[in-house]
C-alpha atoms as a PDB file:
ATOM      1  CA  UNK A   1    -111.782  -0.069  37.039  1.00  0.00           C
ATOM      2  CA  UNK A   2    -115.002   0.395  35.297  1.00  0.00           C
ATOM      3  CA  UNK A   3    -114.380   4.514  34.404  1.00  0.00           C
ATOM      4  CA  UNK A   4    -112.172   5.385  31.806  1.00  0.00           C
ATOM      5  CA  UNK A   5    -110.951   8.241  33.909  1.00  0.00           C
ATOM      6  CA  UNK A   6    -109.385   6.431  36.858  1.00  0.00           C
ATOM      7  CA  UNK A   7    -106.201   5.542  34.016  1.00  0.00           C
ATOM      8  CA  UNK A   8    -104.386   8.454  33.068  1.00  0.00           C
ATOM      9  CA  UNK A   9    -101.608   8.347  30.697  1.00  0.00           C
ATOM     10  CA  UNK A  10     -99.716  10.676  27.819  1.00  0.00           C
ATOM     11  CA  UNK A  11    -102.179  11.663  25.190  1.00  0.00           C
ATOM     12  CA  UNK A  12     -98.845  11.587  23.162  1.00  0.00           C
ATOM     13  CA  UNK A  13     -97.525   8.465  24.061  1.00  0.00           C
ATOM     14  CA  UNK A  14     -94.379   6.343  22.309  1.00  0.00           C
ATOM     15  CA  UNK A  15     -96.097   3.457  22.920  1.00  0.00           C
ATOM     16  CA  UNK A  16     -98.986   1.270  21.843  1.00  0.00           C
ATOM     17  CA  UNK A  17    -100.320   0.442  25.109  1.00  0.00           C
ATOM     18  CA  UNK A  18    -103.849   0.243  26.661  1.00  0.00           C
ATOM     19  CA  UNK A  19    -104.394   1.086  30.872  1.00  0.00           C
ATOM     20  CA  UNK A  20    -106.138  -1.736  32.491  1.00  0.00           C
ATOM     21  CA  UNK A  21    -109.742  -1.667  32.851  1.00  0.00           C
ATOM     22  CA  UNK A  22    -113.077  -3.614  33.366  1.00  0.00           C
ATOM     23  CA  UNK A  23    -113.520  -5.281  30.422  1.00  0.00           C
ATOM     24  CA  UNK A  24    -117.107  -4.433  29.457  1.00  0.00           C
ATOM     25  CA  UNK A  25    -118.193  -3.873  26.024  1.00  0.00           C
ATOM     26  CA  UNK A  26    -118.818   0.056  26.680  1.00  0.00           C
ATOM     27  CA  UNK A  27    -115.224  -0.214  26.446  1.00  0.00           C
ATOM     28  CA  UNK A  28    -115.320  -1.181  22.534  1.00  0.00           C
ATOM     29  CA  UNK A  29    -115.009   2.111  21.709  1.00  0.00           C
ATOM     30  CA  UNK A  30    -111.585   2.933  22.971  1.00  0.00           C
ATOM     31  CA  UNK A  31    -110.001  -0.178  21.740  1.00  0.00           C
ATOM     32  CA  UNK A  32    -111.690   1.115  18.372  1.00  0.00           C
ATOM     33  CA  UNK A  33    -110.156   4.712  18.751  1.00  0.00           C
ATOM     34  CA  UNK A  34    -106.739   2.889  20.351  1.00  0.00           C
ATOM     35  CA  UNK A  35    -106.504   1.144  17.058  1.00  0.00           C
ATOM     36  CA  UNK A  36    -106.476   4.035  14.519  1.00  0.00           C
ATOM     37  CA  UNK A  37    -102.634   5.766  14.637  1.00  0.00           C
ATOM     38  CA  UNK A  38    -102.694   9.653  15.020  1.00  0.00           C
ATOM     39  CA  UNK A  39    -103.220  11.460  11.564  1.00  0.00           C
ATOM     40  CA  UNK A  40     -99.726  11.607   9.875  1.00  0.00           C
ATOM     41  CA  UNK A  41     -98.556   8.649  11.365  1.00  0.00           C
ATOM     42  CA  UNK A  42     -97.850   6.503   8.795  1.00  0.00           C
ATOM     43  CA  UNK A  43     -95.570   3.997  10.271  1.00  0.00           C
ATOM     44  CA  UNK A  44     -98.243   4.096  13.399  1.00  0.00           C
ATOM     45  CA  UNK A  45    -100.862   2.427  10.718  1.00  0.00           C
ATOM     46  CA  UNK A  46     -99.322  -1.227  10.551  1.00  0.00           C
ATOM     47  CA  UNK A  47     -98.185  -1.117  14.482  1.00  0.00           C
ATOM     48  CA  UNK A  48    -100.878  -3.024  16.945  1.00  0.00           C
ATOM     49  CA  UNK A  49    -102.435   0.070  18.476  1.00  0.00           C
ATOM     50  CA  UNK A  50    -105.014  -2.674  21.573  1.00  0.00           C
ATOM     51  CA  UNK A  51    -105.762  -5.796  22.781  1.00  0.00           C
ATOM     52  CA  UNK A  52    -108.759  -5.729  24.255  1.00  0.00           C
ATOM     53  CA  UNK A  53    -110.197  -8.104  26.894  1.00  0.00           C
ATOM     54  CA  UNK A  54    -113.539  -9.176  25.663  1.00  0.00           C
ATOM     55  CA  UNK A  55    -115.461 -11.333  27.914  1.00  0.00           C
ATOM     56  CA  UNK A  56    -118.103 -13.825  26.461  1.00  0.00           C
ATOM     57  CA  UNK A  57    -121.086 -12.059  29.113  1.00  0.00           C
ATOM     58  CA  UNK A  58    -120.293  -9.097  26.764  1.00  0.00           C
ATOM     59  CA  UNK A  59    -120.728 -11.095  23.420  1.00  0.00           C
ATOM     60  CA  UNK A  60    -124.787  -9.668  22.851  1.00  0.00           C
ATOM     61  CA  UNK A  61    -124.402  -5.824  24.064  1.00  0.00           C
ATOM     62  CA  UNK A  62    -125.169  -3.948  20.765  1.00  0.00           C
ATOM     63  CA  UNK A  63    -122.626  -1.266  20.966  1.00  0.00           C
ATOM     64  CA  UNK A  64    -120.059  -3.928  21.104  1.00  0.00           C
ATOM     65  CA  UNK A  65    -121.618  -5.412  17.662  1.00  0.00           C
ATOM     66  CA  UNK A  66    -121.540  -2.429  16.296  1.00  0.00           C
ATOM     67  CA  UNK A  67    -117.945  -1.400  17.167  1.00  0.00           C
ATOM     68  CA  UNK A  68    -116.944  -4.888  16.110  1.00  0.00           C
ATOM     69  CA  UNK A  69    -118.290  -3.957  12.563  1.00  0.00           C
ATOM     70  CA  UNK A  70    -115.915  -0.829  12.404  1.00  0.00           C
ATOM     71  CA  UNK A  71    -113.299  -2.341  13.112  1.00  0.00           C
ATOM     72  CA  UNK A  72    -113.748  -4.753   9.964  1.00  0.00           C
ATOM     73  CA  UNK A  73    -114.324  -1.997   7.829  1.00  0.00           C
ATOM     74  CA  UNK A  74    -111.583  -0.142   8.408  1.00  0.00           C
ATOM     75  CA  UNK A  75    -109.233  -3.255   9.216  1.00  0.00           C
ATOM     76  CA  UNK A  76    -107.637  -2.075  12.287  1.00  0.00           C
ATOM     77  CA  UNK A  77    -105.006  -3.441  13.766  1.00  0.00           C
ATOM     78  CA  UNK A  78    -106.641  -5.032  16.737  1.00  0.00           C
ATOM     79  CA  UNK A  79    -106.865  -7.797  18.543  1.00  0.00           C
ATOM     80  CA  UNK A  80    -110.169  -9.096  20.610  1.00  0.00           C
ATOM     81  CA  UNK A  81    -109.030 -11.362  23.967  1.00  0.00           C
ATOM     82  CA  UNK A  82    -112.679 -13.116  25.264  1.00  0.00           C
ATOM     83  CA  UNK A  83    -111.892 -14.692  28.285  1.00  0.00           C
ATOM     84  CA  UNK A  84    -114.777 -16.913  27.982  1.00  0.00           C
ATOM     85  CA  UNK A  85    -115.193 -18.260  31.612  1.00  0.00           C
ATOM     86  CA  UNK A  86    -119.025 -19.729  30.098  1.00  0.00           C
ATOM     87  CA  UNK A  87    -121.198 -17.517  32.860  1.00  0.00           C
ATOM     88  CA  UNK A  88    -122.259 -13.985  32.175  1.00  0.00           C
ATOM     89  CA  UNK A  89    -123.009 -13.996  36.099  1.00  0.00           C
ATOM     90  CA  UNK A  90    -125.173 -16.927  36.326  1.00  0.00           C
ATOM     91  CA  UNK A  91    -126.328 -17.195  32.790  1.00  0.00           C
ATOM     92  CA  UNK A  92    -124.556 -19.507  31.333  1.00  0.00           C
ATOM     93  CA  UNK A  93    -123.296 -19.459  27.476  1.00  0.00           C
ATOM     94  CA  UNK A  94    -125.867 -21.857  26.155  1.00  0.00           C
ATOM     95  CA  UNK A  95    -128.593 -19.366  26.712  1.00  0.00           C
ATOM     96  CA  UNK A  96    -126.648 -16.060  25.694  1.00  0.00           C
ATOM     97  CA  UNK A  97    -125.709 -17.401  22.232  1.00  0.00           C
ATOM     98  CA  UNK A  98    -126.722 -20.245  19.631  1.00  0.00           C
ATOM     99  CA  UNK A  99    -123.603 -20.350  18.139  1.00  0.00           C
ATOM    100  CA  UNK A 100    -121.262 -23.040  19.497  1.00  0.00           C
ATOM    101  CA  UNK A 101    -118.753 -20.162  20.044  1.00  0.00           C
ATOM    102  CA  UNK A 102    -118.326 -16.770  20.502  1.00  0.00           C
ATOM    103  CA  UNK A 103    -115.623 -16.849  17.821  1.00  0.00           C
ATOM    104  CA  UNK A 104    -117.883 -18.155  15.423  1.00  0.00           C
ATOM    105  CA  UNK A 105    -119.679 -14.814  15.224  1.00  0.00           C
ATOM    106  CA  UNK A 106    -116.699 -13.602  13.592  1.00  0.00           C
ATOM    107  CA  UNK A 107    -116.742 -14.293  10.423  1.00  0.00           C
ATOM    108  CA  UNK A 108    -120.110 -12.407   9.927  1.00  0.00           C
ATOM    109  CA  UNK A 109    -118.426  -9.083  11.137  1.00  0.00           C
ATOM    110  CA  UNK A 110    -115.526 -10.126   8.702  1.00  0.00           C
ATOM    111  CA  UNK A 111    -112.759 -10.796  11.053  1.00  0.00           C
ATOM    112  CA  UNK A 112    -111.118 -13.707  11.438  1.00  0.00           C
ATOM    113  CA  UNK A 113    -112.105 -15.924  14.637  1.00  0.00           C
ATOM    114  CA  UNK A 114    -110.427 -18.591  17.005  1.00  0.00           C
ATOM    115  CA  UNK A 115    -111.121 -20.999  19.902  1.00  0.00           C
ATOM    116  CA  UNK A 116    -108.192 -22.094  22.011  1.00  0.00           C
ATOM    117  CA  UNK A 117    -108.247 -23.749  25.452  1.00  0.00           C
ATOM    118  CA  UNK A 118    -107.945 -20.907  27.942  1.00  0.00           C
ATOM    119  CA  UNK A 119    -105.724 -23.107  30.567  1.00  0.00           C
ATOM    120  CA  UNK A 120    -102.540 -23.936  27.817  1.00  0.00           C
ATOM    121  CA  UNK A 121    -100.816 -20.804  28.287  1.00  0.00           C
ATOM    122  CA  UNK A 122     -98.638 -22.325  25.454  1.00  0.00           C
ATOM    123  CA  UNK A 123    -101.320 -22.353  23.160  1.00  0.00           C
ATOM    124  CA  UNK A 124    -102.459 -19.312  23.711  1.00  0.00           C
ATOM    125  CA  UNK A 125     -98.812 -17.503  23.354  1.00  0.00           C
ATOM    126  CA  UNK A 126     -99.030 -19.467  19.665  1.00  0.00           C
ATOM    127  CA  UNK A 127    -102.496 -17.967  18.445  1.00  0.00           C
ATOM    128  CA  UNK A 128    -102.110 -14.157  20.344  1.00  0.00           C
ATOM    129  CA  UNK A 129     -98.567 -14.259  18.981  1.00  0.00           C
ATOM    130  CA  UNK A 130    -100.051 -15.022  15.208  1.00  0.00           C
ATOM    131  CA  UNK A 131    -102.828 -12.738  15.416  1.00  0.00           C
ATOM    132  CA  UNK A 132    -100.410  -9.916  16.586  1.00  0.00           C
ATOM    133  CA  UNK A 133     -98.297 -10.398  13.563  1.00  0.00           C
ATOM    134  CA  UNK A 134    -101.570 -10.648  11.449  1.00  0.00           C
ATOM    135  CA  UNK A 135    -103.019  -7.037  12.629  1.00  0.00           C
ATOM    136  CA  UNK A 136     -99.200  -5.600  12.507  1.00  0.00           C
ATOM    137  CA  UNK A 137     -99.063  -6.816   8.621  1.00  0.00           C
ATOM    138  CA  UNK A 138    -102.193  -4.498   8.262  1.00  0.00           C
ATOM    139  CA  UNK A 139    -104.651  -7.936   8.035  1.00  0.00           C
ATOM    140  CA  UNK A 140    -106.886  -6.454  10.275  1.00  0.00           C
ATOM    141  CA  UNK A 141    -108.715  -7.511  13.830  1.00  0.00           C
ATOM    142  CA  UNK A 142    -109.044 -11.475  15.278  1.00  0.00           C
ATOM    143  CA  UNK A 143    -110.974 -12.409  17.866  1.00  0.00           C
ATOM    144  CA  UNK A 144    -109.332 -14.926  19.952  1.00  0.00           C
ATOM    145  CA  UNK A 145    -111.555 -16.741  22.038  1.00  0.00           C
ATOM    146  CA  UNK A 146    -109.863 -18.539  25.151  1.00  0.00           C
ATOM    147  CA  UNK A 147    -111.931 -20.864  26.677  1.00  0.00           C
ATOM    148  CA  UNK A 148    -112.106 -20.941  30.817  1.00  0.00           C
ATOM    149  CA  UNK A 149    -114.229 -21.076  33.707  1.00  0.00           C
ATOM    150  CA  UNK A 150    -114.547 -18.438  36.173  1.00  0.00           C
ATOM    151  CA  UNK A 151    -113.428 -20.410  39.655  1.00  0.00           C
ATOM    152  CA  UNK A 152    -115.424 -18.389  41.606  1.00  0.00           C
ATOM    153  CA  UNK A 153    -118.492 -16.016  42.232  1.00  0.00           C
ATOM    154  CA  UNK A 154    -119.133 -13.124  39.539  1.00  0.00           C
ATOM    155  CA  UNK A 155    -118.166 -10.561  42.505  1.00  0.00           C
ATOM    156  CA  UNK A 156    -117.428 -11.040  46.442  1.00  0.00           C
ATOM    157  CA  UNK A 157    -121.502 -11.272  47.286  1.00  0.00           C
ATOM    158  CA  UNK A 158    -122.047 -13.988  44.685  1.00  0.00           C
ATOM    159  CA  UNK A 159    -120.808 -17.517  46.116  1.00  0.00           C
ATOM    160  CA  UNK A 160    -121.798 -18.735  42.681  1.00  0.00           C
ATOM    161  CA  UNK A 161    -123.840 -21.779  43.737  1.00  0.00           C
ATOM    162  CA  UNK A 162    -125.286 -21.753  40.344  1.00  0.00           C
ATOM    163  CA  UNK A 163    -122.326 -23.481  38.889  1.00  0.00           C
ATOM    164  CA  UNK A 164    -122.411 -27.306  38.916  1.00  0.00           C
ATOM    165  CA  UNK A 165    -120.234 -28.456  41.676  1.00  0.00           C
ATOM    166  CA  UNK A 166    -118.606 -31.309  39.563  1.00  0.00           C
ATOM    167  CA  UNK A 167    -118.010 -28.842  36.783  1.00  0.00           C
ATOM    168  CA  UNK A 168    -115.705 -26.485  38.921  1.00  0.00           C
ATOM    169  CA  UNK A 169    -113.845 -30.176  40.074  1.00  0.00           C
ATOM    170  CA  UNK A 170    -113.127 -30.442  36.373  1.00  0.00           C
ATOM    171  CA  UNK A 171    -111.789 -27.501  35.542  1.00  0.00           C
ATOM    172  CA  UNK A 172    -109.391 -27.600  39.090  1.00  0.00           C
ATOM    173  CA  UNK A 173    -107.627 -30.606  37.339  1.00  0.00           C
ATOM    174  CA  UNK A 174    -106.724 -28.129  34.667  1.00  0.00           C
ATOM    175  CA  UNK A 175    -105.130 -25.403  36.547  1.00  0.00           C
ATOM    176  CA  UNK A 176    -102.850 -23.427  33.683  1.00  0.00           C
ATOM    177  CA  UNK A 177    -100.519 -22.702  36.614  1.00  0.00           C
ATOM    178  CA  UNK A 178     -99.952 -26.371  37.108  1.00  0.00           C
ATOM    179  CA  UNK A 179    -100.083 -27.397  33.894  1.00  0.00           C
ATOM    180  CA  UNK A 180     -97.345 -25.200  33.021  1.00  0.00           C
ATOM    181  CA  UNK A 181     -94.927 -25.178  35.483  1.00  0.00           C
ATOM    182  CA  UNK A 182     -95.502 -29.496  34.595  1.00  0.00           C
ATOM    183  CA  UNK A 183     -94.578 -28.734  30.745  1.00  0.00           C
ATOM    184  CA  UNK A 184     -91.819 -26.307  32.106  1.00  0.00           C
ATOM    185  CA  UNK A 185     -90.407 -29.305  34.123  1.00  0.00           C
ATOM    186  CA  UNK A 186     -90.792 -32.520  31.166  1.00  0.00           C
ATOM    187  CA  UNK A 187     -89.539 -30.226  28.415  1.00  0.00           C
ATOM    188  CA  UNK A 188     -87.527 -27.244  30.039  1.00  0.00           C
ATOM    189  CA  UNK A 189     -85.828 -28.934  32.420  1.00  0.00           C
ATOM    190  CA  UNK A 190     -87.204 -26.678  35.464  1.00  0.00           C
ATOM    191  CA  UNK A 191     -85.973 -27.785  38.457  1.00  0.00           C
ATOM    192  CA  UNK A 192     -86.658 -26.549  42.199  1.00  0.00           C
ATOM    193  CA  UNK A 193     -83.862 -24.320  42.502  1.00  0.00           C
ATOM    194  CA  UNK A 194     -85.109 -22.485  39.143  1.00  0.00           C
ATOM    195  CA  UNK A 195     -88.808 -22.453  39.893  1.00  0.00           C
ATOM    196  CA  UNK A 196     -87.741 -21.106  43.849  1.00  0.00           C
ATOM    197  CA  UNK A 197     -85.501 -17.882  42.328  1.00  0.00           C
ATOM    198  CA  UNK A 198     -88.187 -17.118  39.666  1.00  0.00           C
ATOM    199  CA  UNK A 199     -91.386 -16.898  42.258  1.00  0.00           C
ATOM    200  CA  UNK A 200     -88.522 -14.657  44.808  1.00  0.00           C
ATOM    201  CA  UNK A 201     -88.320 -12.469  41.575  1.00  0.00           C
ATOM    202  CA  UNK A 202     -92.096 -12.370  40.949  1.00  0.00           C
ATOM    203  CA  UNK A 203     -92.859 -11.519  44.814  1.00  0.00           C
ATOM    204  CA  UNK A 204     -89.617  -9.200  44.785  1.00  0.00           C
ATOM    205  CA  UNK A 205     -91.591  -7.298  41.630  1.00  0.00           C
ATOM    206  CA  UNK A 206     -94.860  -7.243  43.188  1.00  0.00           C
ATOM    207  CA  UNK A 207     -94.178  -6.097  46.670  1.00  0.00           C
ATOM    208  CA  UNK A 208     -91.717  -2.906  45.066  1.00  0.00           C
ATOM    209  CA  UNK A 209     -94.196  -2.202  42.959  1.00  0.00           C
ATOM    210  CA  UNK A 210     -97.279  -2.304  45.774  1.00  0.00           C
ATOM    211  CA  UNK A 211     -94.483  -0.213  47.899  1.00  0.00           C
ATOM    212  CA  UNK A 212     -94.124   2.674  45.163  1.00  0.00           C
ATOM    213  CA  UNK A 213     -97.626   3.165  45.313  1.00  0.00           C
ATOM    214  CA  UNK A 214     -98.391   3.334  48.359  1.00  0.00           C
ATOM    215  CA  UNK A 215     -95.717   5.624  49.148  1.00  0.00           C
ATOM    216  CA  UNK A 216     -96.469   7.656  45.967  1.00  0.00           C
ATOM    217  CA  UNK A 217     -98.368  11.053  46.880  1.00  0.00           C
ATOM    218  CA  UNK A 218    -101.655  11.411  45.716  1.00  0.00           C
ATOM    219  CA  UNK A 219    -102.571  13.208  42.305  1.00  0.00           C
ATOM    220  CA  UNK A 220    -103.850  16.416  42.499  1.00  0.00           C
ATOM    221  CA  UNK A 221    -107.549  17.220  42.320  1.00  0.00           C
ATOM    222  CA  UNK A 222    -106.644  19.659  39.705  1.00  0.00           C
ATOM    223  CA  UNK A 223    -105.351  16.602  37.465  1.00  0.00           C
ATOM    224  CA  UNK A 224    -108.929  14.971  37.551  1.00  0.00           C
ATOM    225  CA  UNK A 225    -109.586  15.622  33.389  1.00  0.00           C
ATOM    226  CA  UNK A 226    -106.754  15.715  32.097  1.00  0.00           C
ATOM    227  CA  UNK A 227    -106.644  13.955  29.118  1.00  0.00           C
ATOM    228  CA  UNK A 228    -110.169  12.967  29.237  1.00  0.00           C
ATOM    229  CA  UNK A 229    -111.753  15.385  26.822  1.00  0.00           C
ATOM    230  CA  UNK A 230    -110.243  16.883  23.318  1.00  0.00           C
ATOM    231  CA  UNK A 231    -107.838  19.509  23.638  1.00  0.00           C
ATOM    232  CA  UNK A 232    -108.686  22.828  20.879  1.00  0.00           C
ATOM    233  CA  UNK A 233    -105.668  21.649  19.272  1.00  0.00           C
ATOM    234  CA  UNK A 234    -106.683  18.498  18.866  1.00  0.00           C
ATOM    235  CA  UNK A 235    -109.662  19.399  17.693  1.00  0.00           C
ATOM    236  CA  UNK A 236    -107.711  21.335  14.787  1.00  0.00           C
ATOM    237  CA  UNK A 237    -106.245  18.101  12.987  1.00  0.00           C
ATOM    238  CA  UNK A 238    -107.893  16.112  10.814  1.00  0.00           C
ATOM    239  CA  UNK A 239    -109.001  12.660  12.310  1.00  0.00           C
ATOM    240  CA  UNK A 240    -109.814  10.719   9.035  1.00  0.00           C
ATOM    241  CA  UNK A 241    -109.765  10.897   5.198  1.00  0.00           C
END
């Protein structure tokens, strides 16, 4: 969902939590508010406030540079997801960036940045996990960058012919699904009975949940801004120091 306003949620809320959306760099600035704690809240200020997905086609957009900076500066607890799938649409990486990585850029905003391979969920538990515990300690952002490749078109009209053909085969052999439920079955001792009851569960979740909201009424037109602009109140406390 590329508008803000299409999720909705309390503007007091218990928990740290971020509403889906297209991850596009005009989204920086959320994830920047998200990570500040309401004035007062001092326990709020070491508790991970977003995680952001930041894809690598977003890397150069200037507001997303910019909002990266602030963050630094005021060492928020945040942490920066970039799916890089190495196409912003059909441009690939190589001619977006001179830097080997988007995580290299890091270190110039004054974060701390990291590459992982995008298809070992394991791997990528271990460094999201770390640089949770790092922004929760008050050590400010990290920009994780998982390395991928987007398996299909940039939308349903793009059939992404662009992409070298022997380049998606490559990638197929290292399908994090598979590769997985493989370590799950060496080292976990998975067998077909377990792996059977846990995708029922999954599908079980799934179809109650697509079932609630389809038979869920629809929101009233009335209901359109709430929560999208500053209440007076709001406007009353003070927002920084």
């Amino acid at each position: 969902m590329a508008d803000p306003r299409a999720v909705h949620g309390p503007r007091r809320r218990p928990h740290a939590r971020q509403g889906r959306q297209r991850p596009h760099g005009r989204l920086a600035p959320r994830a920047a508010r998200d990570g500040q704690p309401p004035a007062g809240d001092a326990a709020g200020r070491g508790r991970l406030r977003a995680g952001l997905p930041d894809p690598g086609g977003e890397a150069s957009r200037g507001r997303l540079v910019r909002r990266r900076r602030f963050r630094a500066v005021r060492k928020l607890p945040v942490v920066f997801i970039c799916d890089n799938n190495q196409w912003a649409y059909s441009t690939p990486t190589y001619l977006e960036y001179a830097t080997e990585h988007v995580a290299d850029r890091a270190e110039a905003y004054g974060f701390e940045g990291v590459v992982v391979d995008g298809t070992d969920v394991l791997a990528v538990y271990r460094e999201a996990r770390r640089a949770i515990e790092k922004a929760r300690s008050g050590g400010g952002p990290t920009l994780v960058e998982c390395l991928t490749l987007r398996m299909e078109g940039h939308a349903v009209h793009d059939d992404a012919f662009y992409v070298p053909k022997d380049m998606f085969e490559r990638w197929a052999e290292n399908d994090p699904l598979e590769r997985f439920r493989t370590w799950l079955r060496e080292h976990a001792d998975l067998n077909d009975e377990q792996e059977d009851e846990i995708t029922s569960g999954v599908k079980k979740l799934l179809n109650d949940a697509l079932s609630r909201a389809e038979e869920s009424p629809l929101p009233e037109p009335s209901s359109l801004l709430d929560g999208v602009f500053a209440t007076p109140e709001d406007l009353d406390t003070p927002h920084h120091k």
